[in-house]
PDB file of N, CA and C in Angstrom:
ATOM      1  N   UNK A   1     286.505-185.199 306.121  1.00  0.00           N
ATOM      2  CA  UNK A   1     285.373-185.443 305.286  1.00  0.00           C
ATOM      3  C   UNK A   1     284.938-186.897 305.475  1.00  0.00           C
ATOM      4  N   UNK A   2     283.794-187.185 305.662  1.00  0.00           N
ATOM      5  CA  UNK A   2     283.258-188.233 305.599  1.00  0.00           C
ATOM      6  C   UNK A   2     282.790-188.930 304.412  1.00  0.00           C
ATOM      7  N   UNK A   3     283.268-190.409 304.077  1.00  0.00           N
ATOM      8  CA  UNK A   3     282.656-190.764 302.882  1.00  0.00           C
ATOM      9  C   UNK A   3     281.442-191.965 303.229  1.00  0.00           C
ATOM     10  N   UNK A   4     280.623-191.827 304.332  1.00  0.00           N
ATOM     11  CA  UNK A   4     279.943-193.048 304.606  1.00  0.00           C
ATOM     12  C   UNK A   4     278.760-192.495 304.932  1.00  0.00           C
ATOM     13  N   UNK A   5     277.531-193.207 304.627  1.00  0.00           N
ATOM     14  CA  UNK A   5     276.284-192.746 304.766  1.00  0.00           C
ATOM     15  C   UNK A   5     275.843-192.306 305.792  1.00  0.00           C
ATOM     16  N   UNK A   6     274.711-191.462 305.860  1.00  0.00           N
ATOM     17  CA  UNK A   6     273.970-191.495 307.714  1.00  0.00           C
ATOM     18  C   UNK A   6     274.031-192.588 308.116  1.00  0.00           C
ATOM     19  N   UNK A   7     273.867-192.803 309.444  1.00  0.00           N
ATOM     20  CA  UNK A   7     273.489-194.052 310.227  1.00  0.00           C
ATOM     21  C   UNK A   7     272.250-194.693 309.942  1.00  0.00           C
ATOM     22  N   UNK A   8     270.788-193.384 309.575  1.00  0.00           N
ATOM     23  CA  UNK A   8     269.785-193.546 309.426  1.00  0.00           C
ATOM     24  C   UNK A   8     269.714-194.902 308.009  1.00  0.00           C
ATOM     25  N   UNK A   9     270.135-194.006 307.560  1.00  0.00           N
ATOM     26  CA  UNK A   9     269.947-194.825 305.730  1.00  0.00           C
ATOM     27  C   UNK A   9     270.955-196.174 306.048  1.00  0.00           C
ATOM     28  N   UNK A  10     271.696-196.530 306.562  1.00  0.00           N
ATOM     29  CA  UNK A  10     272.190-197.508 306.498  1.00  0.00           C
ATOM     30  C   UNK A  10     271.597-198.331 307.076  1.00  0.00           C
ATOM     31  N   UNK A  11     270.979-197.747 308.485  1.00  0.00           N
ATOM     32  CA  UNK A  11     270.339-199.301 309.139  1.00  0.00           C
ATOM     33  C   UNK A  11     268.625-199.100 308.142  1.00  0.00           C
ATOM     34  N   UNK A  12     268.524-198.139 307.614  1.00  0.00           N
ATOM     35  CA  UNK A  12     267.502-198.536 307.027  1.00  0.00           C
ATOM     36  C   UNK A  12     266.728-199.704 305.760  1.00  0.00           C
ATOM     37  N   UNK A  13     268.930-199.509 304.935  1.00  0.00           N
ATOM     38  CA  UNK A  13     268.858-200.680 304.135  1.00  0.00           C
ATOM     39  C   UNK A  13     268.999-201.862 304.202  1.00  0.00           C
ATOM     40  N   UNK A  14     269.946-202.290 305.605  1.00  0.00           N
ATOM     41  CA  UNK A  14     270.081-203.748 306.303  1.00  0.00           C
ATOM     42  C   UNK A  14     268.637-204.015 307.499  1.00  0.00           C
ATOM     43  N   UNK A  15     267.682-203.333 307.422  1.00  0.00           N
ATOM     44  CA  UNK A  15     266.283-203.757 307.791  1.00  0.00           C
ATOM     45  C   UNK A  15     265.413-204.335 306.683  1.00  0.00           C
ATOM     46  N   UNK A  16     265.634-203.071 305.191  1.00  0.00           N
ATOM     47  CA  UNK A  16     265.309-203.513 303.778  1.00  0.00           C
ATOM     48  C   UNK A  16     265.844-205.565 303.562  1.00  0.00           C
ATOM     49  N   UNK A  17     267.341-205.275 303.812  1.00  0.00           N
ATOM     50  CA  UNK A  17     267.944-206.187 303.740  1.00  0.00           C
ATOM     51  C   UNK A  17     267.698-207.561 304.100  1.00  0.00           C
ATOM     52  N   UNK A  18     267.556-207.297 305.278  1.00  0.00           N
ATOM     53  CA  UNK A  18     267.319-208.455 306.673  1.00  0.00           C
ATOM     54  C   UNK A  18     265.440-208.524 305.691  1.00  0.00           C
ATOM     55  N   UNK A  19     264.826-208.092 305.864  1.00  0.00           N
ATOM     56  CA  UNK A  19     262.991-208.498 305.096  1.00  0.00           C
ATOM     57  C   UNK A  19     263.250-209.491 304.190  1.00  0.00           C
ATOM     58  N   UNK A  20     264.239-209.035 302.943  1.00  0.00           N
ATOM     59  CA  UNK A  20     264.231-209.740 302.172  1.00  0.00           C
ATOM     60  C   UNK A  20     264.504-211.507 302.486  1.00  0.00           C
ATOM     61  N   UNK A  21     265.852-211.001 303.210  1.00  0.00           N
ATOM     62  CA  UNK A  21     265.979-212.574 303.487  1.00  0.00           C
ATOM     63  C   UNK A  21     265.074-213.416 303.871  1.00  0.00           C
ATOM     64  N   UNK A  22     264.404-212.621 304.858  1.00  0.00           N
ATOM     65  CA  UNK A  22     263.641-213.267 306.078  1.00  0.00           C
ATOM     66  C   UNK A  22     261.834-213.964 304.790  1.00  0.00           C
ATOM     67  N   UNK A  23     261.534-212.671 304.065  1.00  0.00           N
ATOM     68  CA  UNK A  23     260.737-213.326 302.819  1.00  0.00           C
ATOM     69  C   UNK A  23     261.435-214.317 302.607  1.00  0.00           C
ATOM     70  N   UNK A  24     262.478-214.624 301.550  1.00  0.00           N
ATOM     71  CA  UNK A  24     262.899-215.736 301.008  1.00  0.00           C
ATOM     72  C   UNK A  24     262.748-216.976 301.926  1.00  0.00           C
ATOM     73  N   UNK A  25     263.029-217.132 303.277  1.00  0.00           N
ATOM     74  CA  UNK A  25     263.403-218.118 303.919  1.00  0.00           C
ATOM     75  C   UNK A  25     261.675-218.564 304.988  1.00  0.00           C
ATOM     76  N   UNK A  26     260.954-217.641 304.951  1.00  0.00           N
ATOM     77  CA  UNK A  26     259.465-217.911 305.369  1.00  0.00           C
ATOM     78  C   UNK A  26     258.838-218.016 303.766  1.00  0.00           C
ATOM     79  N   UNK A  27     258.738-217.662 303.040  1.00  0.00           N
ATOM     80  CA  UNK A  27     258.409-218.349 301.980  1.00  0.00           C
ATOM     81  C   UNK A  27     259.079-219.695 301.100  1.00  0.00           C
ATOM     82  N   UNK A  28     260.388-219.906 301.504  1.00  0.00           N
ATOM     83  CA  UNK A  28     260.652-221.556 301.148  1.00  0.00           C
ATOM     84  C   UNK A  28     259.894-222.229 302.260  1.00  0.00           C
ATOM     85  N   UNK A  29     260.340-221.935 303.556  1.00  0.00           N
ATOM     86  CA  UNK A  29     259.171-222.741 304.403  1.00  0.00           C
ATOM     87  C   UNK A  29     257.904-223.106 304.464  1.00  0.00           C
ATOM     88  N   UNK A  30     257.263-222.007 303.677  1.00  0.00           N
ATOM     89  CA  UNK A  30     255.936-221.621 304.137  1.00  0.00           C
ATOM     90  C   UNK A  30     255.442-222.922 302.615  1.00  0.00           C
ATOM     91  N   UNK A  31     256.338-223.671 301.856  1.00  0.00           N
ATOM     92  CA  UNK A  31     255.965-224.520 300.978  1.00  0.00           C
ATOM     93  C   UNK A  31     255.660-225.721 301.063  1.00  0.00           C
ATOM     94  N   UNK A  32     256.128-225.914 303.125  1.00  0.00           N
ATOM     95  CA  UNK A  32     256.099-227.345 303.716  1.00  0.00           C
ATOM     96  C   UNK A  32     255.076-227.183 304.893  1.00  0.00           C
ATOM     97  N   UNK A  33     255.056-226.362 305.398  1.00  0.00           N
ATOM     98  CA  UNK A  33     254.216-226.243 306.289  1.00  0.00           C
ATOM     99  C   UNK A  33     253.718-224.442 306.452  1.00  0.00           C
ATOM    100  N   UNK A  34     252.575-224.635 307.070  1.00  0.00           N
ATOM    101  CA  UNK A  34     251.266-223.479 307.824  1.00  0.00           C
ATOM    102  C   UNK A  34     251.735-222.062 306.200  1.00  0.00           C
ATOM    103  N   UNK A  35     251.419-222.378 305.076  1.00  0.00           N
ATOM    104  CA  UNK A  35     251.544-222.039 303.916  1.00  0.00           C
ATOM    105  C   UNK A  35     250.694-220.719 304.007  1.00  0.00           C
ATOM    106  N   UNK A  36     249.390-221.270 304.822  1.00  0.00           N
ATOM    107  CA  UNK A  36     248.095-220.134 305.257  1.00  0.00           C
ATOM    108  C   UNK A  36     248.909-218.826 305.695  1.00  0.00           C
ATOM    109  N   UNK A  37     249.849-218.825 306.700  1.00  0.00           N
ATOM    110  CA  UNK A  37     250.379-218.282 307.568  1.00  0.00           C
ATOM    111  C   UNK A  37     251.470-217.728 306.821  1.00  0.00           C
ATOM    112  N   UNK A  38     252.574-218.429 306.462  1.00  0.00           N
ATOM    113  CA  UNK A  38     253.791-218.030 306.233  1.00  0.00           C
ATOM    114  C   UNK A  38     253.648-217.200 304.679  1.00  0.00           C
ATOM    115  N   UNK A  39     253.179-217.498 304.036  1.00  0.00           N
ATOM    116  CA  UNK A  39     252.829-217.562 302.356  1.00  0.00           C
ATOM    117  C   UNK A  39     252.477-215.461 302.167  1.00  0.00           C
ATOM    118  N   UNK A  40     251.568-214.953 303.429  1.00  0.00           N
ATOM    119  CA  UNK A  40     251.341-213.342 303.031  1.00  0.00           C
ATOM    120  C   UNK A  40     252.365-213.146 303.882  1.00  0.00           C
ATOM    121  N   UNK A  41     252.972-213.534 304.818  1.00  0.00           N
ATOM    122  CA  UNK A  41     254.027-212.883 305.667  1.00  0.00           C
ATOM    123  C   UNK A  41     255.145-212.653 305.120  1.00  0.00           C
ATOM    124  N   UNK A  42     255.222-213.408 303.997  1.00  0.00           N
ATOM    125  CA  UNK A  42     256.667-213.361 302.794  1.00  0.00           C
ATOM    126  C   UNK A  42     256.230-212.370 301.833  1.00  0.00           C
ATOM    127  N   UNK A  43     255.205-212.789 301.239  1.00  0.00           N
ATOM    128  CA  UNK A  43     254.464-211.326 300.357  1.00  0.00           C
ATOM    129  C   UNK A  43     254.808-210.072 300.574  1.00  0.00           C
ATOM    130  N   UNK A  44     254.147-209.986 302.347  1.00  0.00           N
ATOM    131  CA  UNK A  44     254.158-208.709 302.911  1.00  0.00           C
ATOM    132  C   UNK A  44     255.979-208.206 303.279  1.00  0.00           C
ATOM    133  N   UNK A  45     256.961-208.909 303.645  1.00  0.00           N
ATOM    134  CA  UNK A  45     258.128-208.625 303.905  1.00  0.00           C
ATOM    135  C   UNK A  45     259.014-208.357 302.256  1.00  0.00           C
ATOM    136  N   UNK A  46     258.430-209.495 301.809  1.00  0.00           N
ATOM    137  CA  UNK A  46     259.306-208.686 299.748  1.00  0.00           C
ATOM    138  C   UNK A  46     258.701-207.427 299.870  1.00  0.00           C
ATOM    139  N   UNK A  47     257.386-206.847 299.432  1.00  0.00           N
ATOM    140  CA  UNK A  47     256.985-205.428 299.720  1.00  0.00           C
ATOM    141  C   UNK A  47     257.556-204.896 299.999  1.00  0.00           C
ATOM    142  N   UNK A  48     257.528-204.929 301.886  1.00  0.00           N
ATOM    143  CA  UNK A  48     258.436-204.101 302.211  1.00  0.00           C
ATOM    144  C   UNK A  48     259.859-203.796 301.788  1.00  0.00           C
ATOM    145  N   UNK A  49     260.560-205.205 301.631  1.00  0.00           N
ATOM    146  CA  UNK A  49     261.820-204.919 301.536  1.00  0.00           C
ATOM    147  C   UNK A  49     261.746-204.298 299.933  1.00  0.00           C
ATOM    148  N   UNK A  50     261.240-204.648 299.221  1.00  0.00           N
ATOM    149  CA  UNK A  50     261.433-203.636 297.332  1.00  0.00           C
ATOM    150  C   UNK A  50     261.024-202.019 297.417  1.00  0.00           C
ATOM    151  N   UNK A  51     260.060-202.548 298.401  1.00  0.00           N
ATOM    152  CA  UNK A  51     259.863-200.199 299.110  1.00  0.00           C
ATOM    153  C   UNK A  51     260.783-199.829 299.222  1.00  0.00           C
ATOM    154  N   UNK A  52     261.784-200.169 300.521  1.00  0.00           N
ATOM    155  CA  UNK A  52     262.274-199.942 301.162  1.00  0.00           C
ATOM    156  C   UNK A  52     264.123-199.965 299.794  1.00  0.00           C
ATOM    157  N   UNK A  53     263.702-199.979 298.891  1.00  0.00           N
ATOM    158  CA  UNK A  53     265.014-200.500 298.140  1.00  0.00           C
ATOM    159  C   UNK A  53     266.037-201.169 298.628  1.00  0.00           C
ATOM    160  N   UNK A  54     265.919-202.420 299.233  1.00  0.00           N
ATOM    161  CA  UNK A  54     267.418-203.459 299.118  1.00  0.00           C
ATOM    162  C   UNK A  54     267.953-203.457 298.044  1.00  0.00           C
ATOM    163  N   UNK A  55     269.195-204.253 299.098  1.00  0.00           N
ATOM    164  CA  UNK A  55     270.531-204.035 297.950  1.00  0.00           C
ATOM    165  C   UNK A  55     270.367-205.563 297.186  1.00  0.00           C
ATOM    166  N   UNK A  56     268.998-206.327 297.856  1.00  0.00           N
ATOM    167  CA  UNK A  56     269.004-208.129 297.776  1.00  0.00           C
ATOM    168  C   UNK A  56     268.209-208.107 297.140  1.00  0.00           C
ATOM    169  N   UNK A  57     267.771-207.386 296.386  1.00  0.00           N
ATOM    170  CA  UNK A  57     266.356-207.337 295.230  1.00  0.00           C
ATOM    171  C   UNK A  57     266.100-208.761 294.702  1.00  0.00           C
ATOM    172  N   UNK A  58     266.853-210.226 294.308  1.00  0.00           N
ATOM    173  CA  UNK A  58     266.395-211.141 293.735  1.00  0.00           C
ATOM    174  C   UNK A  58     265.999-211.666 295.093  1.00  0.00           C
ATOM    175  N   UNK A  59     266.961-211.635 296.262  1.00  0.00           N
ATOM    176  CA  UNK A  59     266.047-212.537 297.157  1.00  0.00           C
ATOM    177  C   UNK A  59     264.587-212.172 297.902  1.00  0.00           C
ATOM    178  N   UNK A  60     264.002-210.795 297.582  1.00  0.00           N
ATOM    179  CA  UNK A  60     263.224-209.862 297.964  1.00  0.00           C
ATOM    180  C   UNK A  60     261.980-211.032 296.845  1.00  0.00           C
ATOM    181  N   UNK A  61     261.982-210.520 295.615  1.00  0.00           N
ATOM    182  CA  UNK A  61     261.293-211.030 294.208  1.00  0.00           C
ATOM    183  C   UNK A  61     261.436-212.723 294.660  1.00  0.00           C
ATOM    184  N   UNK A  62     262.131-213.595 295.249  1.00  0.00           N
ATOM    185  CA  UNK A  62     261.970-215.028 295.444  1.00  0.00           C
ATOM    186  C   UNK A  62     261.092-214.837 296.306  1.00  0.00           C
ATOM    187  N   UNK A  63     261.232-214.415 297.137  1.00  0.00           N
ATOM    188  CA  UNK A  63     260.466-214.526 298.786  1.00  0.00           C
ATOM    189  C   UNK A  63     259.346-213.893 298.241  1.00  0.00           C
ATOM    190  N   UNK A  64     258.719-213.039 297.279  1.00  0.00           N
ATOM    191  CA  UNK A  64     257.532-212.779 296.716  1.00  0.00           C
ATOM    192  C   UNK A  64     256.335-214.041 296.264  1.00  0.00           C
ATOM    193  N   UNK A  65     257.582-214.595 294.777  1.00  0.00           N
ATOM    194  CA  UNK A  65     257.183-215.576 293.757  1.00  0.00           C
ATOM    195  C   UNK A  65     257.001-216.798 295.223  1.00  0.00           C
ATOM    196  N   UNK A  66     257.638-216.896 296.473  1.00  0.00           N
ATOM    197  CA  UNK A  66     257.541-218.273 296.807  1.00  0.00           C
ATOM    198  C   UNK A  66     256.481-218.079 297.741  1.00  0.00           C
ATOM    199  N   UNK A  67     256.216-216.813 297.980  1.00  0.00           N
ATOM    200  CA  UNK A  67     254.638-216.626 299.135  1.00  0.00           C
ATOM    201  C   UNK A  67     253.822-216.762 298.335  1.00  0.00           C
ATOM    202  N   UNK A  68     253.585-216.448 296.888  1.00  0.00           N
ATOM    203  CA  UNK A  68     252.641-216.514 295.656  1.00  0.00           C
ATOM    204  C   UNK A  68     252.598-218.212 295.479  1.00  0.00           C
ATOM    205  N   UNK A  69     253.863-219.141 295.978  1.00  0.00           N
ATOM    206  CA  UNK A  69     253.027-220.202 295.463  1.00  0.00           C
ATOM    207  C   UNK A  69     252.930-221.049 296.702  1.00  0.00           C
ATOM    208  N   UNK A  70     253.231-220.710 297.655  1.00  0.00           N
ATOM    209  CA  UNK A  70     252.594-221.051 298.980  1.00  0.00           C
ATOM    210  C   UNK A  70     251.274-221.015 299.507  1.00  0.00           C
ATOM    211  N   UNK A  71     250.646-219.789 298.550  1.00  0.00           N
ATOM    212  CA  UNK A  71     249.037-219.684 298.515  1.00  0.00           C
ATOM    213  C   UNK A  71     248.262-220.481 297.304  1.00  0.00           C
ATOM    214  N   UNK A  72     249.383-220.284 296.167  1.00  0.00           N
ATOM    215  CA  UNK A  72     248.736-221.541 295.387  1.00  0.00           C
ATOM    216  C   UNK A  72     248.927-223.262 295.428  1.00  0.00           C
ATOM    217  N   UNK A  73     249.913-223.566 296.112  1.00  0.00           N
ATOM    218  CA  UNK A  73     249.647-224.357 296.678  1.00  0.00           C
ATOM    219  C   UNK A  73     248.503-224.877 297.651  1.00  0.00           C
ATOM    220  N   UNK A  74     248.465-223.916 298.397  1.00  0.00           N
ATOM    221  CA  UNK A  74     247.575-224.129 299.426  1.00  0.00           C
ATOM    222  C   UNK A  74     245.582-224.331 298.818  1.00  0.00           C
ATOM    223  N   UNK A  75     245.675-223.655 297.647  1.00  0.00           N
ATOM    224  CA  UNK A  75     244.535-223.456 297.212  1.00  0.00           C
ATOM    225  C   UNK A  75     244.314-224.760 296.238  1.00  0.00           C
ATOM    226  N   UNK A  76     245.327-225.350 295.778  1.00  0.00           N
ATOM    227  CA  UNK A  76     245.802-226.858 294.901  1.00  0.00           C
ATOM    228  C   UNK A  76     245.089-228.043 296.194  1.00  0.00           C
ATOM    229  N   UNK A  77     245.533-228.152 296.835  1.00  0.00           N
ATOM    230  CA  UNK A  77     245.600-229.023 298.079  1.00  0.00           C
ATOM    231  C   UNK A  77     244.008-228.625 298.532  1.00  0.00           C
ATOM    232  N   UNK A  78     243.361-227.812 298.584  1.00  0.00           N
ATOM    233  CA  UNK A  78     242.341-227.305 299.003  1.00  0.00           C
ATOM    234  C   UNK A  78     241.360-227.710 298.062  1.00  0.00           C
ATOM    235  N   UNK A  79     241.131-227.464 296.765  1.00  0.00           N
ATOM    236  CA  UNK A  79     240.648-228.265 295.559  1.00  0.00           C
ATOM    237  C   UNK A  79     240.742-229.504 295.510  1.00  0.00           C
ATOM    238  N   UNK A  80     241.667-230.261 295.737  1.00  0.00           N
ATOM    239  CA  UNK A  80     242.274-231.563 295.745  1.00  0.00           C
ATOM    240  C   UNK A  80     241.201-232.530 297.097  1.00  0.00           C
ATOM    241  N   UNK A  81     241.063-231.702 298.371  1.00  0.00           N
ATOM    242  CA  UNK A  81     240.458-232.598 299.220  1.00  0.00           C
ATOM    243  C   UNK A  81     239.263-231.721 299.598  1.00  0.00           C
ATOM    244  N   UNK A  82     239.209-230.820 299.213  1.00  0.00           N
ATOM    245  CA  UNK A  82     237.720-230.160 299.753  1.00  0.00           C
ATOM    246  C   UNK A  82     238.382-229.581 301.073  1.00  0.00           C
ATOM    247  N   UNK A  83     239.240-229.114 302.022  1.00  0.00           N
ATOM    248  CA  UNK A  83     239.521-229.001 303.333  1.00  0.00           C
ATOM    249  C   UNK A  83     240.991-227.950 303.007  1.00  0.00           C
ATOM    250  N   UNK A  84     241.233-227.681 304.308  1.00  0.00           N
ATOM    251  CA  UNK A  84     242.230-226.634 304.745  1.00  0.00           C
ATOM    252  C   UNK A  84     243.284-227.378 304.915  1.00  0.00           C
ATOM    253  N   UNK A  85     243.322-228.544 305.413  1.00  0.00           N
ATOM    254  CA  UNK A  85     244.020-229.399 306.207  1.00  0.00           C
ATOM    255  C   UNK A  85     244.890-230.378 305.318  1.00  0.00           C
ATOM    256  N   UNK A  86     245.800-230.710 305.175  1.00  0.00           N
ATOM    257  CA  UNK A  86     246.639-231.864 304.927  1.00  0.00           C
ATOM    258  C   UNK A  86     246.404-233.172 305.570  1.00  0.00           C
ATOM    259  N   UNK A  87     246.385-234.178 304.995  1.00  0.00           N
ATOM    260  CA  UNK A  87     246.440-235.756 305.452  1.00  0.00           C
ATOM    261  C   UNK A  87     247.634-235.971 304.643  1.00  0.00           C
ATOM    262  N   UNK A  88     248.845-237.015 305.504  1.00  0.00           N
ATOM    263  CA  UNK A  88     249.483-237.921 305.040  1.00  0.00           C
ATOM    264  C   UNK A  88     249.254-239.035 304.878  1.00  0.00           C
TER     265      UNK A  88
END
């Protein structure tokens, strides 16, 4: 008797899995730089990964909240100088 899942469902939840992270860690980035860019790509990977039910659900919901303020940031900074662009 087997007590371990299909193969299917398992690599399906360490793909779930692997999104989440990958949100969390393009959305902390996406708070220093190309925010435009990185900020829905984290959005879009929490999505997926909370569809997809991970087992990493808070880091799924960070990598959400941090693409959400990667765009508000970006829209702060944008108000702030009239432009897309950053000056140091």
């Amino acid at each position: 008797m087997h007590l371990t899942a299909p193969a299917a469902r398992r690599t399906g939840l360490r793909d779930a899995d692997g999104a989440a992270v990958a949100s969390f860690v393009l959305g902390l980035l996406g708070l220093l730089v190309l925010n435009l860019v990185l900020g829905p790509i984290a959005i879009a990977l929490a999505a997926v990964a909370l569809w997809r039910g991970t087992h990493r659900r808070g880091r799924a919901l960070l990598g959400l909240g941090l693409g959400v303020a990667d765009l508000l940031v970006l829209a702060a900074f944008t108000q702030a100088d009239h432009t897309v662009s950053w000056n140091f």
